[in-house]
Protein backbone atom coordinates (compact mmCIF):
# COMPACT_ATOMS: atom_id res chain seq x y z
CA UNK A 1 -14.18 -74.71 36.19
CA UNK A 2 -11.24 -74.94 38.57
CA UNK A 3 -10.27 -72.04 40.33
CA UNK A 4 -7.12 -70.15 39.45
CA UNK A 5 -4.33 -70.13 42.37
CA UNK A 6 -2.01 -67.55 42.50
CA UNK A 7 1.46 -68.30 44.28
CA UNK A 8 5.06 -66.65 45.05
CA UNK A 9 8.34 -68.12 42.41
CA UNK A 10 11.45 -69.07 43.69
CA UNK A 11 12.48 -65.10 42.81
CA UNK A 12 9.73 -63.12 44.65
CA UNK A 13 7.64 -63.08 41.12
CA UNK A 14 3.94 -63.56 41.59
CA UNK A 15 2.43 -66.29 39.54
CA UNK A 16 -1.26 -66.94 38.31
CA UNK A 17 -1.89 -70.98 37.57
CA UNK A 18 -4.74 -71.13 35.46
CA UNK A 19 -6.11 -74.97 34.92
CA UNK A 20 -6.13 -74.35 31.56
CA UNK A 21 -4.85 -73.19 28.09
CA UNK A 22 -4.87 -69.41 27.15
CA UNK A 23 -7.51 -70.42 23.81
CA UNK A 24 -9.56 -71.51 26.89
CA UNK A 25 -10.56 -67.78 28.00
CA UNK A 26 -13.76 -66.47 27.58
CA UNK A 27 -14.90 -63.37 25.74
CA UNK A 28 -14.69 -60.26 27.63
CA UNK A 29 -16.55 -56.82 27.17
CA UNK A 30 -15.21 -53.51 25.53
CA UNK A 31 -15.61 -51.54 28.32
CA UNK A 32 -13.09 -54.39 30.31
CA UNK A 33 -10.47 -53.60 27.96
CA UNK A 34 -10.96 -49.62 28.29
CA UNK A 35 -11.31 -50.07 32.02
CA UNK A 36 -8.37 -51.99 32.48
CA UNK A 37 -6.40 -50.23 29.87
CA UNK A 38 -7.18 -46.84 31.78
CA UNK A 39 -6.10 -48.55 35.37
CA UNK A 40 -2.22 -49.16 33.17
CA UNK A 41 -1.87 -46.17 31.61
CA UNK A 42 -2.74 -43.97 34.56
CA UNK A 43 0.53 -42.41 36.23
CA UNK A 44 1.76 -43.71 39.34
CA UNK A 45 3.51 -45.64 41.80
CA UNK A 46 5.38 -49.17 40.77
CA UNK A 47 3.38 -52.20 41.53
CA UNK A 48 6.11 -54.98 42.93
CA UNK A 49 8.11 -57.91 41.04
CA UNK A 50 7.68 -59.54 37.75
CA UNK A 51 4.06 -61.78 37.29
CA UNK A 52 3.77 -64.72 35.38
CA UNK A 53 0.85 -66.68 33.65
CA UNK A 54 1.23 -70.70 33.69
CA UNK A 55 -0.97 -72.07 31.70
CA UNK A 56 -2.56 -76.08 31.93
CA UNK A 57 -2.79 -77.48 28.52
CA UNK A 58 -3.80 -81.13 27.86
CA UNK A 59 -1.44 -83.33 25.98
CA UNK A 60 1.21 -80.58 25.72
CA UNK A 61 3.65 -79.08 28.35
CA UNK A 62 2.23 -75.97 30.67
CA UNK A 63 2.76 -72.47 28.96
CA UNK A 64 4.44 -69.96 30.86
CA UNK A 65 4.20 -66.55 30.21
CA UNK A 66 6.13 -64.27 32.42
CA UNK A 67 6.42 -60.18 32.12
CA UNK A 68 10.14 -59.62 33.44
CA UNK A 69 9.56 -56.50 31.89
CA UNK A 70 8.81 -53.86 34.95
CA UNK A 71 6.45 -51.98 32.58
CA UNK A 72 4.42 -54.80 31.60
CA UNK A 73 4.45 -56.31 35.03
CA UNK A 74 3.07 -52.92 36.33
CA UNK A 75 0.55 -53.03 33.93
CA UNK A 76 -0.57 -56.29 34.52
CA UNK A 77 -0.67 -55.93 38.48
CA UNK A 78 -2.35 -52.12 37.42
CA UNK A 79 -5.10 -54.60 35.30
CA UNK A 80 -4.95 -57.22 38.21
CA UNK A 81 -6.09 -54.58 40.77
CA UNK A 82 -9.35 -53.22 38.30
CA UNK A 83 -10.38 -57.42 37.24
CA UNK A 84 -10.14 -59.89 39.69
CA UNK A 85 -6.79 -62.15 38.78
CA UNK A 86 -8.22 -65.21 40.82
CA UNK A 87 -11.04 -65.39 37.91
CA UNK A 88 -10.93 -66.59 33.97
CA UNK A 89 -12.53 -63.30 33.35
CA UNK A 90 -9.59 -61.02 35.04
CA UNK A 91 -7.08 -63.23 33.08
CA UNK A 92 -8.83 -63.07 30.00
CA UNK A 93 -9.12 -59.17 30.19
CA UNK A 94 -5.57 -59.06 31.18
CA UNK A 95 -4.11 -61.11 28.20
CA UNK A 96 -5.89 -59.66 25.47
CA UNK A 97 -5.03 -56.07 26.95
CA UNK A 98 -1.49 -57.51 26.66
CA UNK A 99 -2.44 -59.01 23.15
CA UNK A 100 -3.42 -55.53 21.87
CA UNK A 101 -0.58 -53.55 23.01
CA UNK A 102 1.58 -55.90 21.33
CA UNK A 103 -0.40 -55.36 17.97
CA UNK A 104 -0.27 -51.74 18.48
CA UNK A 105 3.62 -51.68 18.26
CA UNK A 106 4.00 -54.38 15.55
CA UNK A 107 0.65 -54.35 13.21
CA UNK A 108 0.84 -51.60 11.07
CA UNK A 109 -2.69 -52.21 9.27
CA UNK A 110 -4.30 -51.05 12.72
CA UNK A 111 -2.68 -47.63 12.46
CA UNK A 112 -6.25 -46.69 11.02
CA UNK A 113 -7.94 -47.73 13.91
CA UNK A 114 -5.73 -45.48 16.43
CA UNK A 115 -6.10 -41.41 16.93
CA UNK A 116 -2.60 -39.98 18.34
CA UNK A 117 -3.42 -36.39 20.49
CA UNK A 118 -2.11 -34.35 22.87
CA UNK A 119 -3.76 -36.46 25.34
CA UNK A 120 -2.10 -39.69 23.85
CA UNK A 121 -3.63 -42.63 21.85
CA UNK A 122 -7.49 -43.22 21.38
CA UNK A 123 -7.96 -46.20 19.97
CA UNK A 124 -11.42 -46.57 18.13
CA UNK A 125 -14.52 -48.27 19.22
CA UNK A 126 -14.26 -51.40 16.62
CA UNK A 127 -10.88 -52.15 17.42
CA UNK A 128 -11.84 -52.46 21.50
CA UNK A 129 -14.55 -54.63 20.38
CA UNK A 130 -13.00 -57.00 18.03
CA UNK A 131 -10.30 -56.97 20.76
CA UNK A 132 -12.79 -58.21 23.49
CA UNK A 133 -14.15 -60.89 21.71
CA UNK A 134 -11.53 -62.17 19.29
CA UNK A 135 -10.31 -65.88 20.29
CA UNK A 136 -7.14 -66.25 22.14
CA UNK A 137 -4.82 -68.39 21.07
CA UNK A 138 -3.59 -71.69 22.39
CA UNK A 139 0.00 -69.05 23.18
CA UNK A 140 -2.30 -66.41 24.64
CA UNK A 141 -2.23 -63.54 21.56
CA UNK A 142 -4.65 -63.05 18.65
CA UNK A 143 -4.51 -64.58 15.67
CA UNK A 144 -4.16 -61.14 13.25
CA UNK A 145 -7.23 -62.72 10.92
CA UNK A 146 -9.54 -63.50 13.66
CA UNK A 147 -9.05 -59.88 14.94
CA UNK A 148 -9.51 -58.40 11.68
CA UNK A 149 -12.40 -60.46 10.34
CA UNK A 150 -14.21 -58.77 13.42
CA UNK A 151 -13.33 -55.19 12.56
CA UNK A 152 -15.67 -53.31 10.15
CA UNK A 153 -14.59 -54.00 6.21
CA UNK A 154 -12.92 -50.56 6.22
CA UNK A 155 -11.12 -48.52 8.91
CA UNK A 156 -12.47 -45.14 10.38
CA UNK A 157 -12.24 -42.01 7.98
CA UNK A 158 -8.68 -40.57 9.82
CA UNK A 159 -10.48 -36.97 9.59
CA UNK A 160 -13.63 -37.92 11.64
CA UNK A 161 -13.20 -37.59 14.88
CA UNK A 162 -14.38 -41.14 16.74
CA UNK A 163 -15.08 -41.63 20.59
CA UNK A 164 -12.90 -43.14 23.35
């Protein structure tokens, strides 16, 4: 597989070329996700400019994805530091970590599968899992059925307490 470049845009932003689509990622492990997802959420200084994702895809124009946002650009250079950015593993980890957060805010069938605390938000075992090896798709997100069909039939009893 060709190796993944990294270069500087025309506005300081820091861009990963990946030689090919998003769909194109392997599989990672759960404890990637929690690993990377604990190296964002921890507390601390800002990470630099906006990072972007392009994307080879045969037969069809490059997909771009760029994080303007400055929280999801920390995040990603927070998840860049813990997994290796120059590998299809780092990227992989990076963009499904992405893939969840956005199904966290807009999914509300995986409510189940999330424990709000003092602490903030455990998210269950099952959900990490089907997270790490759910396919990407060809725009770099899940596709809500493939996620689901790997999550057990029914969610987590709300009352029973579940590990990290």
């Amino acid at each position: 597989m060709a190796p993944i470049r990294t270069r500087t845009g025309p506005a300081g932003e820091i861009l990963h070329l990946i030689p090919h689509p998003p769909a194109g990622l392997p599989p990672v492990t759960k404890r990637d996700l929690e690993q990377a997802w604990e190296a964002a959420s921890a507390r601390g200084e800002s990470f630099g400019p906006a990072r972007g994702f392009c994307f080879t895809r045969p037969g069809a124009e490059p997909l771009n994805l760029m994080l303007n946002d400055p929280d999801a650009a920390n995040w990603a250079a927070a998840i860049g530091r813990a997994k290796n950015f120059e590998t299809a593993h780092g990227i992989s980890v990076c963009l499904r970590l992405m893939a969840l957060v956005e199904f966290l805010g807009s999914a509300g069938w995986v409510r189940p599968w999330l424990t709000f605390n003092r602490d903030g938000l455990t998210i269950h075992p099952a959900l990490w899992q089907a997270a790490a090896l759910a396919p990407l798709t060809e725009t770099g997100g899940f596709a809500e059925t493939a996620l689901r069909a790997l999550l057990p039939p029914s969610a987590p009893d709300p009352e029973s307490p579940h590990a990290p």
